[in-house]
N, C-alpha and C. Protein backbone atom coordinates (compact mmCIF):
# COMPACT_ATOMS: atom_id res chain seq x y z
N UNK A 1 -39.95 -11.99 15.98
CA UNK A 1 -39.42 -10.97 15.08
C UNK A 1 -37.91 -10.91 15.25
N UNK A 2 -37.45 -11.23 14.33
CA UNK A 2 -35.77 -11.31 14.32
C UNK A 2 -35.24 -9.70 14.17
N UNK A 3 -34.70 -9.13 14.94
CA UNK A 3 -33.92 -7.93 14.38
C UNK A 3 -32.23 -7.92 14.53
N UNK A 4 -31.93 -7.42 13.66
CA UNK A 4 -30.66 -7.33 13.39
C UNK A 4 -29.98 -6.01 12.96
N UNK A 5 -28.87 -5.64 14.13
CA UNK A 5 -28.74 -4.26 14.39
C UNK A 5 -26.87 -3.82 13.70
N UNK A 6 -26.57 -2.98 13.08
CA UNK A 6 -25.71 -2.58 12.29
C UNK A 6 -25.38 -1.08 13.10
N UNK A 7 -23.83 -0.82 14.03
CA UNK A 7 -23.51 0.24 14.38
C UNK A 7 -22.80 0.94 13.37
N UNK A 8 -22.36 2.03 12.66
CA UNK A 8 -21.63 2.21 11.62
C UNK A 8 -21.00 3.31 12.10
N UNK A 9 -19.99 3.96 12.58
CA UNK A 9 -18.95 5.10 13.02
C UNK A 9 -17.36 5.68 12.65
N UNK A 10 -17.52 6.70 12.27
CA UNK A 10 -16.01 7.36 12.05
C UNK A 10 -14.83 6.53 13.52
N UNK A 11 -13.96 6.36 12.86
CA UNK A 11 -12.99 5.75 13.60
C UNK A 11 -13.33 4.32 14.18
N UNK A 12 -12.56 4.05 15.58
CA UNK A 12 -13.46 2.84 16.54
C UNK A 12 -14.15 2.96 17.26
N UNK A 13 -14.99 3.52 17.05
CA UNK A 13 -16.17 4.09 18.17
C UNK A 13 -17.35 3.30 18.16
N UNK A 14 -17.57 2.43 17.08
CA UNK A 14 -18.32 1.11 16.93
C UNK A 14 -17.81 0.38 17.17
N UNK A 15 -16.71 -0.10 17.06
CA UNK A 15 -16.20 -1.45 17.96
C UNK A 15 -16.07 -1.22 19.37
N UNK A 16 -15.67 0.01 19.98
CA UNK A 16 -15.83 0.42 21.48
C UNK A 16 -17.06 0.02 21.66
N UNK A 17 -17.88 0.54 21.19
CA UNK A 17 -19.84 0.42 21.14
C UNK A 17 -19.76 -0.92 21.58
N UNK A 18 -19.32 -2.11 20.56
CA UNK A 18 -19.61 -3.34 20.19
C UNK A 18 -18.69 -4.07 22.01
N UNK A 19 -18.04 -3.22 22.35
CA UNK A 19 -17.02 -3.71 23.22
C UNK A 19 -17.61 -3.71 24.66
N UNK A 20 -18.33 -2.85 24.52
CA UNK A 20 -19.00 -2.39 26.24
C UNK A 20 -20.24 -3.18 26.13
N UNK A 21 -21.04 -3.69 25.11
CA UNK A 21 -21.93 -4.11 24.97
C UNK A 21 -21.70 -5.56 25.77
N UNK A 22 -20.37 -6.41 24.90
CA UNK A 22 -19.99 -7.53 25.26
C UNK A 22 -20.04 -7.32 27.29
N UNK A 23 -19.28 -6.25 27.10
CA UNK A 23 -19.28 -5.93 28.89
C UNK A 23 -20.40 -6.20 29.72
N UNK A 24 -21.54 -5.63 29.39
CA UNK A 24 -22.56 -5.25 30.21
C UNK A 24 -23.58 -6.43 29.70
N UNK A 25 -23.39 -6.78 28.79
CA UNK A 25 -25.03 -7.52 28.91
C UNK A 25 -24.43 -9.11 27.61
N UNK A 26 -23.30 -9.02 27.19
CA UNK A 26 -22.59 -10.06 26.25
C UNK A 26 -23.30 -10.63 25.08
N UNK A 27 -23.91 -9.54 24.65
CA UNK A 27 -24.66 -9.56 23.52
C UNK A 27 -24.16 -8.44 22.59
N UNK A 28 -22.64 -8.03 22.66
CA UNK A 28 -22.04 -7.18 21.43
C UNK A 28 -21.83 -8.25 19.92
N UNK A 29 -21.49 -9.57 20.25
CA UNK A 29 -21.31 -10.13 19.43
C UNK A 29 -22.48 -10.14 18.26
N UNK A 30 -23.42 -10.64 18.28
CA UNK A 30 -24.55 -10.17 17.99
C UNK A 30 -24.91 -8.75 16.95
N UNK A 31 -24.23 -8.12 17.63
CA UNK A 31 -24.37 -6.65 16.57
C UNK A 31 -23.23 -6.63 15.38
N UNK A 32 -23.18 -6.40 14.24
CA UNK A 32 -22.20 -6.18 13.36
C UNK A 32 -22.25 -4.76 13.50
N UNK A 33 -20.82 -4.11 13.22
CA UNK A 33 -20.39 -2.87 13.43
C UNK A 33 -19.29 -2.53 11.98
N UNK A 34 -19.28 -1.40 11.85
CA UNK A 34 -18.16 -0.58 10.86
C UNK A 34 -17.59 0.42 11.48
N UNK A 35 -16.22 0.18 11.45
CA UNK A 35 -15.18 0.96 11.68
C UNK A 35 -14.71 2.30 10.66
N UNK A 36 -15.48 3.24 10.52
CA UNK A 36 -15.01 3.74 8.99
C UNK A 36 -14.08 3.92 9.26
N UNK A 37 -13.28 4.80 7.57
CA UNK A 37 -12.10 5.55 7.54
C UNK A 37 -11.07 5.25 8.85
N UNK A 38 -10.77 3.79 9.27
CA UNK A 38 -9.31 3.55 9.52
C UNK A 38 -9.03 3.22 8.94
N UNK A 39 -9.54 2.19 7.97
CA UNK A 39 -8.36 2.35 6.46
C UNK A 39 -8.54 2.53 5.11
N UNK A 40 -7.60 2.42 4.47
CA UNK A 40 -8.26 2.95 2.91
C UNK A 40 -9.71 2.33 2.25
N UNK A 41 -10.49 1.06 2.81
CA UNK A 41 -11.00 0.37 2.26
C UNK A 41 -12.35 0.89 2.61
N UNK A 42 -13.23 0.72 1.11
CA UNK A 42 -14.81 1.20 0.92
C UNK A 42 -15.72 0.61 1.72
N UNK A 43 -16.31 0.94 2.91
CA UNK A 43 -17.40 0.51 3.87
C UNK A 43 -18.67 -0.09 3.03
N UNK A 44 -18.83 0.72 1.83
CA UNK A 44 -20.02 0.79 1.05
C UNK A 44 -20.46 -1.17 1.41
N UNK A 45 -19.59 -1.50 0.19
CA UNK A 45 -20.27 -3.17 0.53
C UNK A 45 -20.55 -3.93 1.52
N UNK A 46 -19.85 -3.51 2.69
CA UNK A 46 -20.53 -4.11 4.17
C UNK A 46 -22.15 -3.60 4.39
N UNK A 47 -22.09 -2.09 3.89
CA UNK A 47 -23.65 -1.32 4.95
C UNK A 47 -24.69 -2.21 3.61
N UNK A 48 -24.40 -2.24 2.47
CA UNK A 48 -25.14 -3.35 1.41
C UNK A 48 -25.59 -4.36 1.71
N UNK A 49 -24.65 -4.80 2.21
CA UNK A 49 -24.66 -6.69 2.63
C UNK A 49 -25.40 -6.46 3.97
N UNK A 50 -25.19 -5.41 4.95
CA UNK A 50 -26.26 -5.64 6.15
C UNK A 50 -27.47 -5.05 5.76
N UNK A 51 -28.48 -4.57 4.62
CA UNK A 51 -29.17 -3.71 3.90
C UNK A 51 -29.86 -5.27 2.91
N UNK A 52 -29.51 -6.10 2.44
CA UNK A 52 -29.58 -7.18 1.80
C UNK A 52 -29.99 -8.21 2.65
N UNK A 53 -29.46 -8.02 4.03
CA UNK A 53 -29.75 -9.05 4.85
C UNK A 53 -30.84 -9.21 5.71
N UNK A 54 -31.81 -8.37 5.50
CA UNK A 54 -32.79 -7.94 6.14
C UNK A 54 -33.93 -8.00 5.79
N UNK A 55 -34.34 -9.50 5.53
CA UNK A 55 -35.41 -9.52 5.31
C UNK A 55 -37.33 -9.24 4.96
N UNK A 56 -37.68 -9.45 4.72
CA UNK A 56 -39.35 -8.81 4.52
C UNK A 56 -39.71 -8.58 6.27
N UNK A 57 -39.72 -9.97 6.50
CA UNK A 57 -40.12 -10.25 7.59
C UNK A 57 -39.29 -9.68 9.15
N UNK A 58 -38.54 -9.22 8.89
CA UNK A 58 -37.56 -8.73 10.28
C UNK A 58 -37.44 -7.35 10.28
N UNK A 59 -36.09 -6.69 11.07
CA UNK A 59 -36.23 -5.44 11.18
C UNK A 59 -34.73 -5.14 11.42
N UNK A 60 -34.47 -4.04 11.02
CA UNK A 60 -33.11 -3.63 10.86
C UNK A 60 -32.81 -2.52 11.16
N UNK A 61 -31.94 -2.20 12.31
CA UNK A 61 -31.96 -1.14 13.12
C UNK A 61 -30.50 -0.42 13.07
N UNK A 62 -30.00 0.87 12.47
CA UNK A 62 -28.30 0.76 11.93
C UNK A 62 -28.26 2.15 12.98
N UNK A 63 -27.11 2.00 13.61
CA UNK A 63 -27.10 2.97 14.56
C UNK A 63 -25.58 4.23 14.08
N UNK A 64 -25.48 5.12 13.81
CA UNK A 64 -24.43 6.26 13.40
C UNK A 64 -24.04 7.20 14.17
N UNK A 65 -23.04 7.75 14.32
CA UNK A 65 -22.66 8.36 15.60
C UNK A 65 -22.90 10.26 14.76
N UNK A 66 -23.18 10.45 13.70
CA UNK A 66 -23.00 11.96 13.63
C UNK A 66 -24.35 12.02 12.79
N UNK A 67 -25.42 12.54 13.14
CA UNK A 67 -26.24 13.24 11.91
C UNK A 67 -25.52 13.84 10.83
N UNK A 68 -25.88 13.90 9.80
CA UNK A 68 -25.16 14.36 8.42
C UNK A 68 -23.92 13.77 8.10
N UNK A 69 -22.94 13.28 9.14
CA UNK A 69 -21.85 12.93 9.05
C UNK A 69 -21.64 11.58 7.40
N UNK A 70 -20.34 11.81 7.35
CA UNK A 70 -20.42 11.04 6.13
C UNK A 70 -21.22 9.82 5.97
N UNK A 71 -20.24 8.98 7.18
CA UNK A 71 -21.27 8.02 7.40
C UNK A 71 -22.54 7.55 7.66
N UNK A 72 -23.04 9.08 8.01
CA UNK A 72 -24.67 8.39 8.58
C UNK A 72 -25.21 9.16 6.86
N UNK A 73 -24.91 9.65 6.03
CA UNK A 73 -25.10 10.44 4.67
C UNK A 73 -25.08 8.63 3.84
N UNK A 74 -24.23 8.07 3.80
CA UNK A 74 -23.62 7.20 2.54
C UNK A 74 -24.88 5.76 3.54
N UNK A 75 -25.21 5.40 4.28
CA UNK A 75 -26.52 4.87 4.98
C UNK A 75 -27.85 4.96 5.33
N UNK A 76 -28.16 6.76 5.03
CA UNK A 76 -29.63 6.71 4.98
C UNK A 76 -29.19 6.67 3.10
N UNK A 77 -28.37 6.88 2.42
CA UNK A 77 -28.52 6.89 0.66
C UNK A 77 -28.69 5.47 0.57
N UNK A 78 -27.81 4.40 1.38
CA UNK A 78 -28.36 2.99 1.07
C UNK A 78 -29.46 2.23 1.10
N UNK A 79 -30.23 2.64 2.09
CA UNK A 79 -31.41 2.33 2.69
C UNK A 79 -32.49 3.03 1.99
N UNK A 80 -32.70 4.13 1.56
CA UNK A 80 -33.56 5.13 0.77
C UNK A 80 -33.07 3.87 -0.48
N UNK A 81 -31.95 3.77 -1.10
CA UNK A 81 -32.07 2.97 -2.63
C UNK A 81 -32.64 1.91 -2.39
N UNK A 82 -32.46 0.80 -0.84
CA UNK A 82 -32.59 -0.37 -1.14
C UNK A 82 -34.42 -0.08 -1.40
N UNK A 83 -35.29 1.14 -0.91
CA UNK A 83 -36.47 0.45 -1.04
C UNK A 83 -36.72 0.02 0.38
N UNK A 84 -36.29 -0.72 1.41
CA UNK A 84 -36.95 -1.18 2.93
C UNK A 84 -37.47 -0.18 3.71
N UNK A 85 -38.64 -0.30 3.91
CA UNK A 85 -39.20 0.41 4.97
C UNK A 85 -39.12 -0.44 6.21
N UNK A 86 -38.68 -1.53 6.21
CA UNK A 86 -38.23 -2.29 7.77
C UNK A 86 -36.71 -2.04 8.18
N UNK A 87 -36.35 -1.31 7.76
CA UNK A 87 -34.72 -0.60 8.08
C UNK A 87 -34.68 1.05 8.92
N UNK A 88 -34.74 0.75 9.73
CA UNK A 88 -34.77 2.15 10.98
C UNK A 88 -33.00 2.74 10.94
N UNK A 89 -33.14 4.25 10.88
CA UNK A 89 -31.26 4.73 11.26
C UNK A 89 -31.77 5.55 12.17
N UNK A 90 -30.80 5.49 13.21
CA UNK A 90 -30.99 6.56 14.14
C UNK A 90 -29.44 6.97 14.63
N UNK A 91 -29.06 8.35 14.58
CA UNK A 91 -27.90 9.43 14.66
C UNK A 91 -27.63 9.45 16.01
N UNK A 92 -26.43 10.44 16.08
CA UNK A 92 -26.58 10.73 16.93
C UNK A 92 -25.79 9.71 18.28
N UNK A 93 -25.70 8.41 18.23
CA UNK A 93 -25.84 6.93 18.89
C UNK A 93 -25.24 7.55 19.92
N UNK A 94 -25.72 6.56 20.94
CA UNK A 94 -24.95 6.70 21.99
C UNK A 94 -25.20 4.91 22.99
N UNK A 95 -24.10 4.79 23.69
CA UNK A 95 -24.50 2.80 23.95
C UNK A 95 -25.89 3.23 24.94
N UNK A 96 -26.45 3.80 25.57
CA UNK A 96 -27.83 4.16 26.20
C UNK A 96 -29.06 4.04 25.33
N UNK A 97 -28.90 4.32 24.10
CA UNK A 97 -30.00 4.09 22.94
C UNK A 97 -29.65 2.99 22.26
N UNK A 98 -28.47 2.24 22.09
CA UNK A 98 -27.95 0.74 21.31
C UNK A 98 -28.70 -0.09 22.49
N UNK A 99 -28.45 0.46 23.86
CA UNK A 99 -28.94 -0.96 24.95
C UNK A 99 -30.42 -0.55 25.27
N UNK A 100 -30.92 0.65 25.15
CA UNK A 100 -32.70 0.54 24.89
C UNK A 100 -33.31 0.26 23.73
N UNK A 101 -32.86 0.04 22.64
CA UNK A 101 -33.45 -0.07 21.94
C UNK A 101 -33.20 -2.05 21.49
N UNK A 102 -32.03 -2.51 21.89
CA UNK A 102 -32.12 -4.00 21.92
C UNK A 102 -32.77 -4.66 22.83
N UNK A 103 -32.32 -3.71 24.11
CA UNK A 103 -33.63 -4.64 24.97
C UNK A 103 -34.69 -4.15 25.01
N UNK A 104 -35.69 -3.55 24.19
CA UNK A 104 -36.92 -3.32 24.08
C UNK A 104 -37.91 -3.76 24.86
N UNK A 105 -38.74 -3.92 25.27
CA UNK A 105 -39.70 -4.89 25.94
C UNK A 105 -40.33 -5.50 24.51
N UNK A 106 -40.99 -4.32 23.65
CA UNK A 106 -41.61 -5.25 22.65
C UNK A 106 -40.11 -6.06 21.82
N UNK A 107 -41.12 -7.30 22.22
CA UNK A 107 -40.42 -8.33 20.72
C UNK A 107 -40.44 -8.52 19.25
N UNK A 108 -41.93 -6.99 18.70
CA UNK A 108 -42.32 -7.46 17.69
C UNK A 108 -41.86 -6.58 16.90
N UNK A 109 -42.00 -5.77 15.85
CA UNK A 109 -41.02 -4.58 14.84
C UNK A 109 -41.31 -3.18 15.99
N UNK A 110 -40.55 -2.60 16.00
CA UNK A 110 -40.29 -1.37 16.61
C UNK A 110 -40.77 0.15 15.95
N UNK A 111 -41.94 0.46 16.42
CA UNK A 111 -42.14 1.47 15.89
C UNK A 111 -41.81 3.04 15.43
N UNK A 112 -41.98 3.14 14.88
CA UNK A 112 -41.38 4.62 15.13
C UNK A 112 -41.25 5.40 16.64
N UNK A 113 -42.72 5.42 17.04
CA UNK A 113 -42.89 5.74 18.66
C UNK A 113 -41.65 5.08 19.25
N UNK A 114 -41.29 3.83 19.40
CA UNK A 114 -41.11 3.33 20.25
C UNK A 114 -39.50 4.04 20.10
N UNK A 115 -38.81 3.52 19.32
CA UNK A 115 -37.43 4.31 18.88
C UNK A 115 -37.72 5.80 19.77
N UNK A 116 -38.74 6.41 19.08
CA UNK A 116 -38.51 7.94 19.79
C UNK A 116 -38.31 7.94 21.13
N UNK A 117 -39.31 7.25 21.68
CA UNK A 117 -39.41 7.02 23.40
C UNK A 117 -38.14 6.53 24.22
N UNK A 118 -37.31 5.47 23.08
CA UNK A 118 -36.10 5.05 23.67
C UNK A 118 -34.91 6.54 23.79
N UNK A 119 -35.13 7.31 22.53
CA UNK A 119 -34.23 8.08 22.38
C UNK A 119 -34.42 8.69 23.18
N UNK A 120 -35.51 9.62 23.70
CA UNK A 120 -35.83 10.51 24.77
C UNK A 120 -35.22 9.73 26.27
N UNK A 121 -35.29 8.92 26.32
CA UNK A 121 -34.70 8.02 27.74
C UNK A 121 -33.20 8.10 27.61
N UNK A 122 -32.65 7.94 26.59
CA UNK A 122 -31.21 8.07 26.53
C UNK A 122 -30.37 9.12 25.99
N UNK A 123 -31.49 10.45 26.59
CA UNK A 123 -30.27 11.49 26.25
C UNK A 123 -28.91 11.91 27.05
N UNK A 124 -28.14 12.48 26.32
CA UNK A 124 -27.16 12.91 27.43
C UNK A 124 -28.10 14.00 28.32
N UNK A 125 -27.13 13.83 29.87
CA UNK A 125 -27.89 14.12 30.86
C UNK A 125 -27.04 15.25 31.59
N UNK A 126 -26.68 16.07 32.52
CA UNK A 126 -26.09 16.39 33.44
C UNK A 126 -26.19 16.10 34.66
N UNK A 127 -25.73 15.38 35.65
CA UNK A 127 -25.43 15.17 36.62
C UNK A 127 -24.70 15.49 37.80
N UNK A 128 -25.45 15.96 38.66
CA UNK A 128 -25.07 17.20 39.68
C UNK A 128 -23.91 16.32 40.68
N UNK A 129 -22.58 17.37 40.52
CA UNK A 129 -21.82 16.61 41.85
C UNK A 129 -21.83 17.28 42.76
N UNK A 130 -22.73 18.22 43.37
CA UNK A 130 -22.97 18.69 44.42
C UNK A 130 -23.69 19.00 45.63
N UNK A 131 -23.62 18.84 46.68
CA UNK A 131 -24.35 18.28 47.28
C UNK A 131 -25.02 19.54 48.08
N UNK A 132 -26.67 20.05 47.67
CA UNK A 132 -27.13 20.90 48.39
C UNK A 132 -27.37 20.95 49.59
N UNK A 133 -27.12 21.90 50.31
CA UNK A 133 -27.90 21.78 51.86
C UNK A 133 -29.31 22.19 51.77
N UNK A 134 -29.45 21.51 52.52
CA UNK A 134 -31.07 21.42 53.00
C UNK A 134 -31.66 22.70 53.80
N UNK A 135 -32.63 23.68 53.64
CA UNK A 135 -33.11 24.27 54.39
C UNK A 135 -32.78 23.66 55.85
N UNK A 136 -32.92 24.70 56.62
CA UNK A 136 -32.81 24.17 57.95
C UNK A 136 -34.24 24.41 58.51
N UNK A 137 -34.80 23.34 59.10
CA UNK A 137 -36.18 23.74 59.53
C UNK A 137 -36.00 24.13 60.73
N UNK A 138 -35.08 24.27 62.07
CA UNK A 138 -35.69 24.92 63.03
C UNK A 138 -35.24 26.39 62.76
């Protein structure tokens, strides 16, 4: 099952995405990304052309950094027109859900479940910098 994954974000926050990816596991290349609104020019025909490119047979996974946000608005409207039900968006992004959900264990289309299960694994977290003392047992 071929999938092919599309980050799409206000500013460079998808090419950062695309950048740490290369870092950690050198499989950013691999992902196509959109930079919105750094410059005057219409995103529209890129999220098309990755929306076009996605065969019957594969799966297409577009990752957006804001629910409602323009960009993740003008990408679920592309995907709702194209018709694919093998085209997954998920909000929200963060590189913890871009790197669970590429390295999946399953190889085969990604279910709804499975997306959810990744997302739940990669929420933001809080992390304690403090170090409790321990009861004292005597």
């Amino acid at each position: 099952m071929e999938r092919s994954y599309l980050i799409a974000t206000h500013g460079k926050f998808a090419s950062g995405l695309q950048n740490s990816l290369n870092i950690l596991t050198g499989s950013g290349d691999t992902v196509q990304v959109i930079d919105a609104y750094v410059t005057d020019d219409d995103y529209t025909p890129n999220v098309q052309q990755f929306i076009q490119g996605v065969s019957e047979d594969s799966q297409g996974i577009v990752f957006t950094d804001l629910y409602g946000g323009s960009v993740n608005q003008k990408i679920a409207a592309e995907i709702m027109t194209s018709g694919k039900d093998n085209i997954m968006l998920v909000s929200n992004s963060n590189l913890a859900i871009i790197l669970s959900v590429m390295f999946h264990e399953n190889t085969g289309m990604l279910s709804k479940e499975d997306i959810l299960a990744a997302i739940q694994e990669s929420q933001v977290q809080l992390v304690s910098t403090t170090i409790e003392e321990e009861d004292d047992i005597f």
